[in-house]
PDB file of N, CA and C in Angstrom:
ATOM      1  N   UNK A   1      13.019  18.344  -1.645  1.00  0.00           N
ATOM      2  CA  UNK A   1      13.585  17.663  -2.782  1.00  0.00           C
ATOM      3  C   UNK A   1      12.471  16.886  -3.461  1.00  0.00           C
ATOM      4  N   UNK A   2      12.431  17.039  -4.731  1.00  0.00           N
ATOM      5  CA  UNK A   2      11.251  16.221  -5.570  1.00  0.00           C
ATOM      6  C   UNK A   2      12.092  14.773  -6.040  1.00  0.00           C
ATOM      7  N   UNK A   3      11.028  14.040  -6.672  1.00  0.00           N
ATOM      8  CA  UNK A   3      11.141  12.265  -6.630  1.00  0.00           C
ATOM      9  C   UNK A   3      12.016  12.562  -7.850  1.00  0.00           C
ATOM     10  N   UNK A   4      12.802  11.696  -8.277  1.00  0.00           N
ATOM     11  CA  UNK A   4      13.541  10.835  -9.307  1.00  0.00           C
ATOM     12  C   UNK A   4      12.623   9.899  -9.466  1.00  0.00           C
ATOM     13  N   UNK A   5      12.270   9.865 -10.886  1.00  0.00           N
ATOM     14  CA  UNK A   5      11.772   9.134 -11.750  1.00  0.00           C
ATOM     15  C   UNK A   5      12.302   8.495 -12.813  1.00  0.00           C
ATOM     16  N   UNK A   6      12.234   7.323 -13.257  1.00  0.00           N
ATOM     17  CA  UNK A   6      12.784   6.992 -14.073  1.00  0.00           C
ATOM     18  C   UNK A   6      11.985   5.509 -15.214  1.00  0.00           C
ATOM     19  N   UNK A   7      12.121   5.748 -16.228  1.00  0.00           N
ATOM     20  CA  UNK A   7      11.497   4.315 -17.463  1.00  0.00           C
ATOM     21  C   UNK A   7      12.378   3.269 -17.429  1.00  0.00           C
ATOM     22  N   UNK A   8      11.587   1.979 -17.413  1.00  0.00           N
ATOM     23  CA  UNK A   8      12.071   0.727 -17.256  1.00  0.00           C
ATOM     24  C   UNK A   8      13.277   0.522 -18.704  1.00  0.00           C
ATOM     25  N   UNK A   9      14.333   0.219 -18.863  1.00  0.00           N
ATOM     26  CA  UNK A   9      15.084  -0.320 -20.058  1.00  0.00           C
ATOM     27  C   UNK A   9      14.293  -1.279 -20.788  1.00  0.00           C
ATOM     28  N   UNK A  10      14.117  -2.116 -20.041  1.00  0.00           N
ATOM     29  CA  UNK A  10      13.520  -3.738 -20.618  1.00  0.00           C
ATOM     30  C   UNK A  10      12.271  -3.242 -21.282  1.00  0.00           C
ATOM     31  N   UNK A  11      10.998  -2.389 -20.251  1.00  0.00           N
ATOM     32  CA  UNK A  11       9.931  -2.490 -21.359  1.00  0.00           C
ATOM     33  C   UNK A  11       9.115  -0.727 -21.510  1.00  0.00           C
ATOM     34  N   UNK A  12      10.092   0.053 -20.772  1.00  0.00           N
ATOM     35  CA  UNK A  12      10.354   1.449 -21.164  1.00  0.00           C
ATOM     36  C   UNK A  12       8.922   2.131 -20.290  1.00  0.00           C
ATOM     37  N   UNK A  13       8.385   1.353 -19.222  1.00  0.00           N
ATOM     38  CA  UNK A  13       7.031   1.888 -18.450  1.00  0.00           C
ATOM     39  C   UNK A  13       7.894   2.204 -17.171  1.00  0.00           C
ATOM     40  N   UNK A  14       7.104   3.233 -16.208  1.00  0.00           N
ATOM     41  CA  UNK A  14       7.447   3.705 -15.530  1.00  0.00           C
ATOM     42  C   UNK A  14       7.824   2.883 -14.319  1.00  0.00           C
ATOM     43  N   UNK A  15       8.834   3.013 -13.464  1.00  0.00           N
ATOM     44  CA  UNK A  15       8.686   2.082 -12.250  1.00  0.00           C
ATOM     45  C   UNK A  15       8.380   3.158 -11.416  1.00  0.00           C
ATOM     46  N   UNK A  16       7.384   2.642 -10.707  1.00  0.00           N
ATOM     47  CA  UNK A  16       6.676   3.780  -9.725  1.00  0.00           C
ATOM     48  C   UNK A  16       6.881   3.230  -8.100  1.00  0.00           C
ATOM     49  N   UNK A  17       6.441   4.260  -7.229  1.00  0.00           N
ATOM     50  CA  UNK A  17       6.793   4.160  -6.181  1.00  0.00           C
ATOM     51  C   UNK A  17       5.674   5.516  -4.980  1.00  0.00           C
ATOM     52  N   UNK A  18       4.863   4.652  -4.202  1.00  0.00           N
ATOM     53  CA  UNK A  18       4.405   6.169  -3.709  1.00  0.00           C
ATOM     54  C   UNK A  18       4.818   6.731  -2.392  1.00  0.00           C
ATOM     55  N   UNK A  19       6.779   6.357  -2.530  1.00  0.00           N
ATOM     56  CA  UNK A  19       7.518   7.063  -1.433  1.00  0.00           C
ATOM     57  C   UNK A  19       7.517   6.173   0.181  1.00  0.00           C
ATOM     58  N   UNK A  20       6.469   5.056   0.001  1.00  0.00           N
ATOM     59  CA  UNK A  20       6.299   4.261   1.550  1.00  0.00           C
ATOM     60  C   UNK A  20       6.724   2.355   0.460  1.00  0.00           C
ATOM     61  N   UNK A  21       6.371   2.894  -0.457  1.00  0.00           N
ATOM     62  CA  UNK A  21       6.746   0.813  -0.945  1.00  0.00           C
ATOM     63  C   UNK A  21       6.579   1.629  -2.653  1.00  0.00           C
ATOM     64  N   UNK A  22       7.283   0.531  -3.037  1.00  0.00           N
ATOM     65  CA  UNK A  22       7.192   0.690  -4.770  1.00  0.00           C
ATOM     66  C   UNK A  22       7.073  -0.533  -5.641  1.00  0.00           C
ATOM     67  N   UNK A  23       7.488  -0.236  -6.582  1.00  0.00           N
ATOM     68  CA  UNK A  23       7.751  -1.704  -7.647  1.00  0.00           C
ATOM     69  C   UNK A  23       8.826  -2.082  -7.420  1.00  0.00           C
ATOM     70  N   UNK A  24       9.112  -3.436  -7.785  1.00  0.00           N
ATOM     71  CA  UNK A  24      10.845  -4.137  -7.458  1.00  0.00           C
ATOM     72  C   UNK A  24      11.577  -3.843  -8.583  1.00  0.00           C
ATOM     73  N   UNK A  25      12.866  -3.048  -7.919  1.00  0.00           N
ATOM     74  CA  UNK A  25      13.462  -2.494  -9.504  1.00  0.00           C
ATOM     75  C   UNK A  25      14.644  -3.224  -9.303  1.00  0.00           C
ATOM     76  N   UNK A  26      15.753  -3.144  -9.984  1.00  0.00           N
ATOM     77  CA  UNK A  26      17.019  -2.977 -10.387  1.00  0.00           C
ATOM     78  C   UNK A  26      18.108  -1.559 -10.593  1.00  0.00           C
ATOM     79  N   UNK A  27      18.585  -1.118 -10.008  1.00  0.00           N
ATOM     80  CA  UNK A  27      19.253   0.566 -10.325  1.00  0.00           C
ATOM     81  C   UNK A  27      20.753  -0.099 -10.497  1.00  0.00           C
ATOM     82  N   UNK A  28      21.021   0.853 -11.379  1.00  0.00           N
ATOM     83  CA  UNK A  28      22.719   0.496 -11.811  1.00  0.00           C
ATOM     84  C   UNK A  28      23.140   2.095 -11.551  1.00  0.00           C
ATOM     85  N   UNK A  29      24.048   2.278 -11.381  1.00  0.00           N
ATOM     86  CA  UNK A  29      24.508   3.586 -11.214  1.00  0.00           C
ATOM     87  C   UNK A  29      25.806   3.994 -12.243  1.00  0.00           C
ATOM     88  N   UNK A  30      25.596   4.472 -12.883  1.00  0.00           N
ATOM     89  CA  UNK A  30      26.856   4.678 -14.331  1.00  0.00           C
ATOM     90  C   UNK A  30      27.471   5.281 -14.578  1.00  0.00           C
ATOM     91  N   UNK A  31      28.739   5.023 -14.790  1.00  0.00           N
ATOM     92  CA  UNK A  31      30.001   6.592 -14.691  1.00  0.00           C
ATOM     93  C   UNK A  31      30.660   5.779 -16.407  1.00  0.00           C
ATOM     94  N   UNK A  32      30.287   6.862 -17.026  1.00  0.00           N
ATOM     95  CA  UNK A  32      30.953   6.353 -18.776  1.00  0.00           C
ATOM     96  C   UNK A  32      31.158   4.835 -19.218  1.00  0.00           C
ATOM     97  N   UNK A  33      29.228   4.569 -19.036  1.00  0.00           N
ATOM     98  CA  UNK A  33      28.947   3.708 -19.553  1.00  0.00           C
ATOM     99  C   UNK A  33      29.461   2.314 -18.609  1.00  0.00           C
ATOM    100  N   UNK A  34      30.139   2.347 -17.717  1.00  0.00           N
ATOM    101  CA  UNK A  34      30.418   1.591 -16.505  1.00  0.00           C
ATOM    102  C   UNK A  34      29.930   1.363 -15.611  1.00  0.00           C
ATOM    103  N   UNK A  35      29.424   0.094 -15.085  1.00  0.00           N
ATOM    104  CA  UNK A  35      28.341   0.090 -13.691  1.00  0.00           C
ATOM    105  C   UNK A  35      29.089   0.231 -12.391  1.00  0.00           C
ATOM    106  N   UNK A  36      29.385   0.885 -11.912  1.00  0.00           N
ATOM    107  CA  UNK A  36      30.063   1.217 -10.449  1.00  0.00           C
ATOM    108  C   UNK A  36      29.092   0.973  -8.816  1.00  0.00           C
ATOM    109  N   UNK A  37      27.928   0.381  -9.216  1.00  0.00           N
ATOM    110  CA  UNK A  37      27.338   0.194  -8.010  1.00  0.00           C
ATOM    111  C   UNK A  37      26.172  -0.487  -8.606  1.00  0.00           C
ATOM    112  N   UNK A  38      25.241  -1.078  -7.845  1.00  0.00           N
ATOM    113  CA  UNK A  38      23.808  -1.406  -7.832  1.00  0.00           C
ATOM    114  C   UNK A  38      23.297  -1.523  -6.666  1.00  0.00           C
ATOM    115  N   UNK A  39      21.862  -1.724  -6.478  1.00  0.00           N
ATOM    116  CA  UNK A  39      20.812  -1.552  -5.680  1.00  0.00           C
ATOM    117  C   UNK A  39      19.672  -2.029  -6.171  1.00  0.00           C
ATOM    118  N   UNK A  40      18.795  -3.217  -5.318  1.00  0.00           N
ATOM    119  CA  UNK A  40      18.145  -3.920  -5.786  1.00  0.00           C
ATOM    120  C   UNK A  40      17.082  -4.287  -4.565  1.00  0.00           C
ATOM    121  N   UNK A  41      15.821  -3.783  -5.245  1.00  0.00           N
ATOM    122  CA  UNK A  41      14.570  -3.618  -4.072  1.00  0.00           C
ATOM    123  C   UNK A  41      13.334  -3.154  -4.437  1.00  0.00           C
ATOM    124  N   UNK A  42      12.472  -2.631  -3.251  1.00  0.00           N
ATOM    125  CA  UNK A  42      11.377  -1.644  -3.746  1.00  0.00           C
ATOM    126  C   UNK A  42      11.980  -0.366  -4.210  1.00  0.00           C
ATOM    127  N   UNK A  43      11.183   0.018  -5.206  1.00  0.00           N
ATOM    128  CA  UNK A  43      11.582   1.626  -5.476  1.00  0.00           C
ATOM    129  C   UNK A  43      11.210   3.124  -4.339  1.00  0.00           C
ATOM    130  N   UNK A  44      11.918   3.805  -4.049  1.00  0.00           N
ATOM    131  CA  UNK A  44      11.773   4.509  -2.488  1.00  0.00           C
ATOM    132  C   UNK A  44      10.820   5.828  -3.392  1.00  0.00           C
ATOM    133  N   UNK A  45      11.090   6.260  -4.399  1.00  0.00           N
ATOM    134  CA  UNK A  45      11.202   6.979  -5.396  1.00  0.00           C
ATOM    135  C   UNK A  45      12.166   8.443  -5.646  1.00  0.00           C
ATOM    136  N   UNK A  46      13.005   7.962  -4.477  1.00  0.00           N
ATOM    137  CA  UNK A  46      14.949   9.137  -4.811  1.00  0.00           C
ATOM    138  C   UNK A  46      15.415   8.643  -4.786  1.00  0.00           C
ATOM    139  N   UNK A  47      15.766   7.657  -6.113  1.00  0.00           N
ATOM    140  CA  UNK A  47      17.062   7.478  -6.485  1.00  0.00           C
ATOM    141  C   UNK A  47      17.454   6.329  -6.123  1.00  0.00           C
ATOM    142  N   UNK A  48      16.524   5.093  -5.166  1.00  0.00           N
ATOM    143  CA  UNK A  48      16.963   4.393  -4.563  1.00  0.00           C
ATOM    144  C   UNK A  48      16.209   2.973  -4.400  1.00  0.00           C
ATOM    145  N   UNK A  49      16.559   2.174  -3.523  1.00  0.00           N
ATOM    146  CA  UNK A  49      15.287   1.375  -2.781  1.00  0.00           C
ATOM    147  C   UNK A  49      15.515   1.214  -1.107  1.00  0.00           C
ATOM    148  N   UNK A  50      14.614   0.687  -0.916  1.00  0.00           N
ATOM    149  CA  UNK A  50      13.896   0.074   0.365  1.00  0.00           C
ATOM    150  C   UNK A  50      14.514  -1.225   0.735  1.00  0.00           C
ATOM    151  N   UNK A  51      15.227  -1.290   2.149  1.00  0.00           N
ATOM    152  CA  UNK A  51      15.840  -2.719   2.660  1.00  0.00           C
ATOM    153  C   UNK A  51      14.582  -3.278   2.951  1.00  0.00           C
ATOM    154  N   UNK A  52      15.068  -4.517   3.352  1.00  0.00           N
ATOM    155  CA  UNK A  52      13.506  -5.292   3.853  1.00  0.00           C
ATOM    156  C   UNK A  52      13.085  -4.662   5.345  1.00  0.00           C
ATOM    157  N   UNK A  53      13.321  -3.619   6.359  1.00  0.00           N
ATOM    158  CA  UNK A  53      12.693  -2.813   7.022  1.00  0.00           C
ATOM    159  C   UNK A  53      11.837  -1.980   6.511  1.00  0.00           C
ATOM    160  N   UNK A  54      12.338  -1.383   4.944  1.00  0.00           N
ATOM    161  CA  UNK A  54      11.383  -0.250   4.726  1.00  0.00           C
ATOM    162  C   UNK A  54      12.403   1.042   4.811  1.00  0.00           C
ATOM    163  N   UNK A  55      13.750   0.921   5.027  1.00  0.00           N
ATOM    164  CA  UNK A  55      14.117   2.002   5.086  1.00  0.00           C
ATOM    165  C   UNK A  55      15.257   2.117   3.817  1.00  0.00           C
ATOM    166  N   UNK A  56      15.865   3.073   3.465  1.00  0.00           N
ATOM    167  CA  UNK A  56      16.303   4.040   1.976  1.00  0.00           C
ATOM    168  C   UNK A  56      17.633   2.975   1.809  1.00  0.00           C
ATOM    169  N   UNK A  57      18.030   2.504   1.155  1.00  0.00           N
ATOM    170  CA  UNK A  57      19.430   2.213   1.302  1.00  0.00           C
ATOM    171  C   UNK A  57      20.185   3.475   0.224  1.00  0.00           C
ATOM    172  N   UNK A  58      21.316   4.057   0.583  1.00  0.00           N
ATOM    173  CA  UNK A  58      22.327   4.781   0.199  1.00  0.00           C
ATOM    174  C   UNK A  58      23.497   4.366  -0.671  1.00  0.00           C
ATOM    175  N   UNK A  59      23.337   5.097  -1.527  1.00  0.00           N
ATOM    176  CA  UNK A  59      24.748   4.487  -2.281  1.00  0.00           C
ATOM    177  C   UNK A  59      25.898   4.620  -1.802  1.00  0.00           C
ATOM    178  N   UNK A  60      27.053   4.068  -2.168  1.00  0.00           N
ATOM    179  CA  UNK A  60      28.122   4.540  -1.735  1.00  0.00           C
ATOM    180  C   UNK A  60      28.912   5.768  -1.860  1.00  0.00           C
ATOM    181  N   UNK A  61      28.426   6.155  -2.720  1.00  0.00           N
ATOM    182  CA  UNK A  61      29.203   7.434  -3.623  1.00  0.00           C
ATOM    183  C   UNK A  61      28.224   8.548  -2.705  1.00  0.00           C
ATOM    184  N   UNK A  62      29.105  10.024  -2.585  1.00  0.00           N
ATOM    185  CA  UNK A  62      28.223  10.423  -2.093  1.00  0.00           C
ATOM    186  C   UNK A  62      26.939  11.170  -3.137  1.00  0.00           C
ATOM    187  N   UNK A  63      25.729  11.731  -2.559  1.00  0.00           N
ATOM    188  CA  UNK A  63      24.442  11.448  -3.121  1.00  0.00           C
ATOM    189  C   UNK A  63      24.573  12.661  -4.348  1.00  0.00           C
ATOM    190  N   UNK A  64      25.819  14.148  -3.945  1.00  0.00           N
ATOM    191  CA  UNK A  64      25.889  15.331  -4.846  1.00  0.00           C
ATOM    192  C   UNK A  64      26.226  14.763  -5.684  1.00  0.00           C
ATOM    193  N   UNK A  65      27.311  13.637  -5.819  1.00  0.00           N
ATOM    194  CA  UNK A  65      27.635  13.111  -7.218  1.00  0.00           C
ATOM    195  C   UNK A  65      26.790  11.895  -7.640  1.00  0.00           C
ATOM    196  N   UNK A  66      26.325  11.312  -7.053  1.00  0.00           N
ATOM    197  CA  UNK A  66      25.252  10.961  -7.821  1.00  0.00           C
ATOM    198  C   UNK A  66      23.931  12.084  -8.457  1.00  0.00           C
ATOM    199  N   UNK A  67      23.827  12.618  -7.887  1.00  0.00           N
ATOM    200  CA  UNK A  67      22.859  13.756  -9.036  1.00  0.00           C
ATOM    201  C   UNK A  67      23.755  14.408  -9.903  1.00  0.00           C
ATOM    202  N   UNK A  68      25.191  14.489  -9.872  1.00  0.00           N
ATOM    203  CA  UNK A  68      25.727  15.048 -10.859  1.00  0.00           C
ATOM    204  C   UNK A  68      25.796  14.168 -11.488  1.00  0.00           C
ATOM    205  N   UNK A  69      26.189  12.829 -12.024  1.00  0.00           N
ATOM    206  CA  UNK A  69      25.713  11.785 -12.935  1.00  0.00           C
ATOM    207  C   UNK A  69      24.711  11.897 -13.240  1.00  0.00           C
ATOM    208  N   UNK A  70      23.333  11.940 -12.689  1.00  0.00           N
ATOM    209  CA  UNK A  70      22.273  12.012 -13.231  1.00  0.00           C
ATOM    210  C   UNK A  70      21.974  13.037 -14.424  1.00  0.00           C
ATOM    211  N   UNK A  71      22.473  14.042 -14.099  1.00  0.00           N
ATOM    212  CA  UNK A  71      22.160  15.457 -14.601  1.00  0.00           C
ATOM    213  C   UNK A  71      23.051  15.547 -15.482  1.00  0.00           C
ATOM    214  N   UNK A  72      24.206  15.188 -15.677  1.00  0.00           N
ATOM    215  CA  UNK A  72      25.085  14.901 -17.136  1.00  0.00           C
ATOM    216  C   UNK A  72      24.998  15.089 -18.144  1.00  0.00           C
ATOM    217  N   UNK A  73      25.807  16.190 -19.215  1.00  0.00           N
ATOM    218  CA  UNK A  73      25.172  15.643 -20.698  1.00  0.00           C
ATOM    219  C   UNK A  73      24.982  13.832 -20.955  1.00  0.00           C
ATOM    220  N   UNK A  74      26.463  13.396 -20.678  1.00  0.00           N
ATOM    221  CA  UNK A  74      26.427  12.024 -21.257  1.00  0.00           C
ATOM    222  C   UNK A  74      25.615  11.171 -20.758  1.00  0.00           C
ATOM    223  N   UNK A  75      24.899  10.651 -21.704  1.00  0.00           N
ATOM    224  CA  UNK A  75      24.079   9.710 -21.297  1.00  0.00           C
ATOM    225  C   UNK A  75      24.244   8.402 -20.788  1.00  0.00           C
ATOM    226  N   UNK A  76      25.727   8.096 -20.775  1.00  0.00           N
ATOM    227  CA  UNK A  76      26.474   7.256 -20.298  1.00  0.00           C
ATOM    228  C   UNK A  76      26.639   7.186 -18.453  1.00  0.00           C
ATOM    229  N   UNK A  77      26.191   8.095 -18.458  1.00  0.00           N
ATOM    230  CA  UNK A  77      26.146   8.636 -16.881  1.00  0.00           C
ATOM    231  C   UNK A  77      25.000   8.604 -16.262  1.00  0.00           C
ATOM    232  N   UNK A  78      24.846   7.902 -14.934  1.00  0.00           N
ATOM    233  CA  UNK A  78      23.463   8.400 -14.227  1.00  0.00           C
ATOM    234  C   UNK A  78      23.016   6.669 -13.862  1.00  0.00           C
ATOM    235  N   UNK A  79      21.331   6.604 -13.430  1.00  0.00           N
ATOM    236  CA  UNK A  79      20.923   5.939 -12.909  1.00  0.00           C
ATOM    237  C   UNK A  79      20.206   4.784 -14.488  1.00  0.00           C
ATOM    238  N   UNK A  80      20.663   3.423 -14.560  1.00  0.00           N
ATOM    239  CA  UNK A  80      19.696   2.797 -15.251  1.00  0.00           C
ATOM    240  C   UNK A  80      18.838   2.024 -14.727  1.00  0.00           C
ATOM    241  N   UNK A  81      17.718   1.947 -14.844  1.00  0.00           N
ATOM    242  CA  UNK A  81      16.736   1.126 -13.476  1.00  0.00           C
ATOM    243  C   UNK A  81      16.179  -0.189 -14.614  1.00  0.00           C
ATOM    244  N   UNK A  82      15.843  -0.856 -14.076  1.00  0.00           N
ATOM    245  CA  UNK A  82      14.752  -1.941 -14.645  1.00  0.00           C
ATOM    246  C   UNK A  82      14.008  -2.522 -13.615  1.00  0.00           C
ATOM    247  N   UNK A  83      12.716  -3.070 -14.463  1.00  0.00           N
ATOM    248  CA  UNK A  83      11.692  -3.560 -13.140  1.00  0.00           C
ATOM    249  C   UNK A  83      12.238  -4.890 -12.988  1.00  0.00           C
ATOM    250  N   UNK A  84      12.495  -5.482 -11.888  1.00  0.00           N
ATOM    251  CA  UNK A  84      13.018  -6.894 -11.885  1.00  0.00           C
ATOM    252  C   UNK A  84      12.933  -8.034 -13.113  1.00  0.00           C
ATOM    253  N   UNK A  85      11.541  -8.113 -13.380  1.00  0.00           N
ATOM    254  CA  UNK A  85      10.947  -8.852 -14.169  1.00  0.00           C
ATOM    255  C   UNK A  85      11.089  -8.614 -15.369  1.00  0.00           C
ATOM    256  N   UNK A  86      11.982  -7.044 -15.441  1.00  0.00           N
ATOM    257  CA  UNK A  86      12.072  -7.329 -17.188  1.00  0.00           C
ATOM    258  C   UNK A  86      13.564  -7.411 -16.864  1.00  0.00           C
ATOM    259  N   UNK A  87      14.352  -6.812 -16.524  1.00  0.00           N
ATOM    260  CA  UNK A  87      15.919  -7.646 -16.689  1.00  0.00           C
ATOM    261  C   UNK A  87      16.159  -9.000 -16.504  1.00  0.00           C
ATOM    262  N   UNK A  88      17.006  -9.175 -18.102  1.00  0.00           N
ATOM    263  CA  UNK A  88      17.337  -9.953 -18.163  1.00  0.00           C
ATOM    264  C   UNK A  88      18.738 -10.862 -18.946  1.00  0.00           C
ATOM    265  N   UNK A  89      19.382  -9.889 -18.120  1.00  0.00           N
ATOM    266  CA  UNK A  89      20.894 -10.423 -18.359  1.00  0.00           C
ATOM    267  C   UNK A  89      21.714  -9.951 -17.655  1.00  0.00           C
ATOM    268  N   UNK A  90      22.967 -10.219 -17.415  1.00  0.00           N
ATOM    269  CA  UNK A  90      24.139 -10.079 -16.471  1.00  0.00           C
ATOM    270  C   UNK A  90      24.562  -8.662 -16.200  1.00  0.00           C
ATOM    271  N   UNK A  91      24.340  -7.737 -17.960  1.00  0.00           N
ATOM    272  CA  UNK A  91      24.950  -6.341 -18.175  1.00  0.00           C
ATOM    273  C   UNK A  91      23.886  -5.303 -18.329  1.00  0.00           C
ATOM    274  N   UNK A  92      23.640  -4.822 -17.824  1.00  0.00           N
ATOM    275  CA  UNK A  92      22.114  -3.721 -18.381  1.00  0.00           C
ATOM    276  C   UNK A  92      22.912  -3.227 -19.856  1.00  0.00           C
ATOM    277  N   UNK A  93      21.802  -2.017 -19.944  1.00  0.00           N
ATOM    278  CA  UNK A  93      22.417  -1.572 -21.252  1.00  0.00           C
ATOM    279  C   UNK A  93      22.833  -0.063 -20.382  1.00  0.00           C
ATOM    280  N   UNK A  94      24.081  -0.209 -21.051  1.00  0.00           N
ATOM    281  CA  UNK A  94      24.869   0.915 -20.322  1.00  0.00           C
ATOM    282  C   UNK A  94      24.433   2.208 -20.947  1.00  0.00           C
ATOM    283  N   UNK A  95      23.855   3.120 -20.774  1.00  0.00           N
ATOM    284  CA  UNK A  95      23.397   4.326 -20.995  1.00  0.00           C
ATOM    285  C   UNK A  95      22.254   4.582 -19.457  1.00  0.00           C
ATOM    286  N   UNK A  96      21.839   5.776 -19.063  1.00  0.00           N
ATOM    287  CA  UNK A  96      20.789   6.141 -18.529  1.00  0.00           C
ATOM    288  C   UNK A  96      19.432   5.925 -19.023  1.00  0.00           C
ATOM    289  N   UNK A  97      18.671   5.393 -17.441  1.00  0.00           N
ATOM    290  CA  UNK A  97      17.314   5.586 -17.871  1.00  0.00           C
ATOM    291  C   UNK A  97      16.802   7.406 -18.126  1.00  0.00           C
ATOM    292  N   UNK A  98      15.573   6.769 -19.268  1.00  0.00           N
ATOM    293  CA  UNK A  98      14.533   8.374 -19.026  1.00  0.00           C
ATOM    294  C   UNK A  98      13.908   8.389 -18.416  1.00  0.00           C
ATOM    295  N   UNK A  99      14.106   9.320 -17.984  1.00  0.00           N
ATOM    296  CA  UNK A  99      12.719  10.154 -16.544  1.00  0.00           C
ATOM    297  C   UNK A  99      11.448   9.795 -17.465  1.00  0.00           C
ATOM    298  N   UNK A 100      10.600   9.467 -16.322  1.00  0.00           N
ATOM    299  CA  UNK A 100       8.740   9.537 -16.494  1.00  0.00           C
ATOM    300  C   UNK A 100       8.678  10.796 -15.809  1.00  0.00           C
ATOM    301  N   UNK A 101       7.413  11.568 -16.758  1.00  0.00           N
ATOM    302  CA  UNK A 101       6.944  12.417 -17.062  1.00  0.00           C
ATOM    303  C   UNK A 101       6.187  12.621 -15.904  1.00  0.00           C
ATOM    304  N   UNK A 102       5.883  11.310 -15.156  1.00  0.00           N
ATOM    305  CA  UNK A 102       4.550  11.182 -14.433  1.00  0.00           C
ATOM    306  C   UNK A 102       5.618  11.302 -12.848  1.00  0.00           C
ATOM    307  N   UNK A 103       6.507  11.224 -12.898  1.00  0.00           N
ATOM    308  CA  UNK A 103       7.388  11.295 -11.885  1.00  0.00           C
ATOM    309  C   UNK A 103       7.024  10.034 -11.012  1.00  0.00           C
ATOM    310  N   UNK A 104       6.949   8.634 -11.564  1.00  0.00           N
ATOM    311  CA  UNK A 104       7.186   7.418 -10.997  1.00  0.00           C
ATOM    312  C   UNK A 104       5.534   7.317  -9.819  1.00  0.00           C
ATOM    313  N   UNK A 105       4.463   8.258 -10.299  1.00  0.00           N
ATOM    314  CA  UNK A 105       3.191   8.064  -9.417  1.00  0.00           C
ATOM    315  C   UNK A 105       2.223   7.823  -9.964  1.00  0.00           C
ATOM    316  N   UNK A 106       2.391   6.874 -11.090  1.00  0.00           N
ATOM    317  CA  UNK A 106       1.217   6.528 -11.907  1.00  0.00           C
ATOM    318  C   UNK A 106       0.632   5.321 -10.919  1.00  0.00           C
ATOM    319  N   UNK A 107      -0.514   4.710 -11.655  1.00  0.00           N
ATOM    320  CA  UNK A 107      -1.110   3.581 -11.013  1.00  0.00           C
ATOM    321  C   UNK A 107      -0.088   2.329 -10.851  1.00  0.00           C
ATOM    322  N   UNK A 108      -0.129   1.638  -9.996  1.00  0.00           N
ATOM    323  CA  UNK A 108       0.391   0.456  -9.966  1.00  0.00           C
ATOM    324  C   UNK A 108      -0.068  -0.338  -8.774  1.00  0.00           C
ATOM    325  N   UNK A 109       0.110  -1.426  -8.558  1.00  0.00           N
ATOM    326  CA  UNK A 109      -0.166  -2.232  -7.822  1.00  0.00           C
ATOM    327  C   UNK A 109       0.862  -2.756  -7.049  1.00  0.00           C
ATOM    328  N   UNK A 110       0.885  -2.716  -5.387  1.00  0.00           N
ATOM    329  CA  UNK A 110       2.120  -3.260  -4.291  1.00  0.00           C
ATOM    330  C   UNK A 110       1.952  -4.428  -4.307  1.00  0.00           C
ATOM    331  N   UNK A 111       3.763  -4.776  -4.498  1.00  0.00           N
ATOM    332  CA  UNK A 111       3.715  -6.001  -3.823  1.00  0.00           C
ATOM    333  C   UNK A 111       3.479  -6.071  -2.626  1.00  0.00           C
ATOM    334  N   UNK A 112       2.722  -7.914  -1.427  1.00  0.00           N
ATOM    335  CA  UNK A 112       2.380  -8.133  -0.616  1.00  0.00           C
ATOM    336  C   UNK A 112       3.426  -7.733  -0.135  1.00  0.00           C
ATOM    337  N   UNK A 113       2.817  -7.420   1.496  1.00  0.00           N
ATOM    338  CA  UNK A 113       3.738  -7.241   2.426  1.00  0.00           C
ATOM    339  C   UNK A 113       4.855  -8.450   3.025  1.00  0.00           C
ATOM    340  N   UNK A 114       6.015  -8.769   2.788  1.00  0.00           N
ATOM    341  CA  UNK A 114       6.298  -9.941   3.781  1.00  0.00           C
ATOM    342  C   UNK A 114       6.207 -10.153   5.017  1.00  0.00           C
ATOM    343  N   UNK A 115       5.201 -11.536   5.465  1.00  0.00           N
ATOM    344  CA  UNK A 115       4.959 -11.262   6.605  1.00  0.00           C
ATOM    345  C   UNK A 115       6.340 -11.894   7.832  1.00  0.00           C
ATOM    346  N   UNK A 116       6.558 -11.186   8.836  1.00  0.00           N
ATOM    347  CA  UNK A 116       7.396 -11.144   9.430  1.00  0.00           C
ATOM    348  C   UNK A 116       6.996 -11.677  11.192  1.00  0.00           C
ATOM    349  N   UNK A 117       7.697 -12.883  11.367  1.00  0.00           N
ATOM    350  CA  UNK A 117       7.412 -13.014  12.486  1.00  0.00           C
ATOM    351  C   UNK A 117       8.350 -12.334  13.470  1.00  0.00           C
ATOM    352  N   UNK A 118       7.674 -12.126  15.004  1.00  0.00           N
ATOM    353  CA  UNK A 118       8.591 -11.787  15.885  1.00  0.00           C
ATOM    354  C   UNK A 118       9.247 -12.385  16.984  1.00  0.00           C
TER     355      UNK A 118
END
């Protein structure tokens, strides 16, 4: 399976991810223009993020219909992401993000690791 990629709403740059840590996004998940879920973390780069272990969190819905939202004519449907730092308000804008071209592996810079005692 190849990465889901997707452009920030707020400032329309890629949120990237190189599959082990990403950028801190925001994902809304959208069924006719309605937010029916979110997810809020590193970007995993499918579709998702990273709990503070490092591992995928899952939506609730199962994942075929979430790619069938994705893949939708309506654009009302599917994943809207933002990088933390640019959302900024209660409601995203209800439509889908656009895919990057670059498939979310352009340059970027990780956030620090949190360090974790044991």
């Amino acid at each position: 399976m190849g990465c889901f990629s997707f452009l920030c709403k707020g400032c329309d740059r890629p949120i990237n991810s190189n599959s082990t840590r990403g950028q801190r996004t925001i994902l809304f998940l959208l069924k006719d223009g309605e937010v029916i879920e979110k997810m809020q973390g590193e970007y995993d780069s499918y579709g998702r993020v990273f709990d503070e272990e490092g591992k995928s969190i899952y939506w609730q819905m199962e994942w075929s219909d979430v790619c069938n939202l994705m893949f939708d004519d309506n654009e009302a449907n599917g994943i809207c992401a933002y990088h933390e730092k640019c959302f900024k308000g209660k409601s995203p804008v209800c439509t889908r993000s656009s895919d990057d071209q670059n498939q979310g592996w352009g340059r970027f810079k990780l956030p620090p690791i949190p360090f974790k005692r044991s």
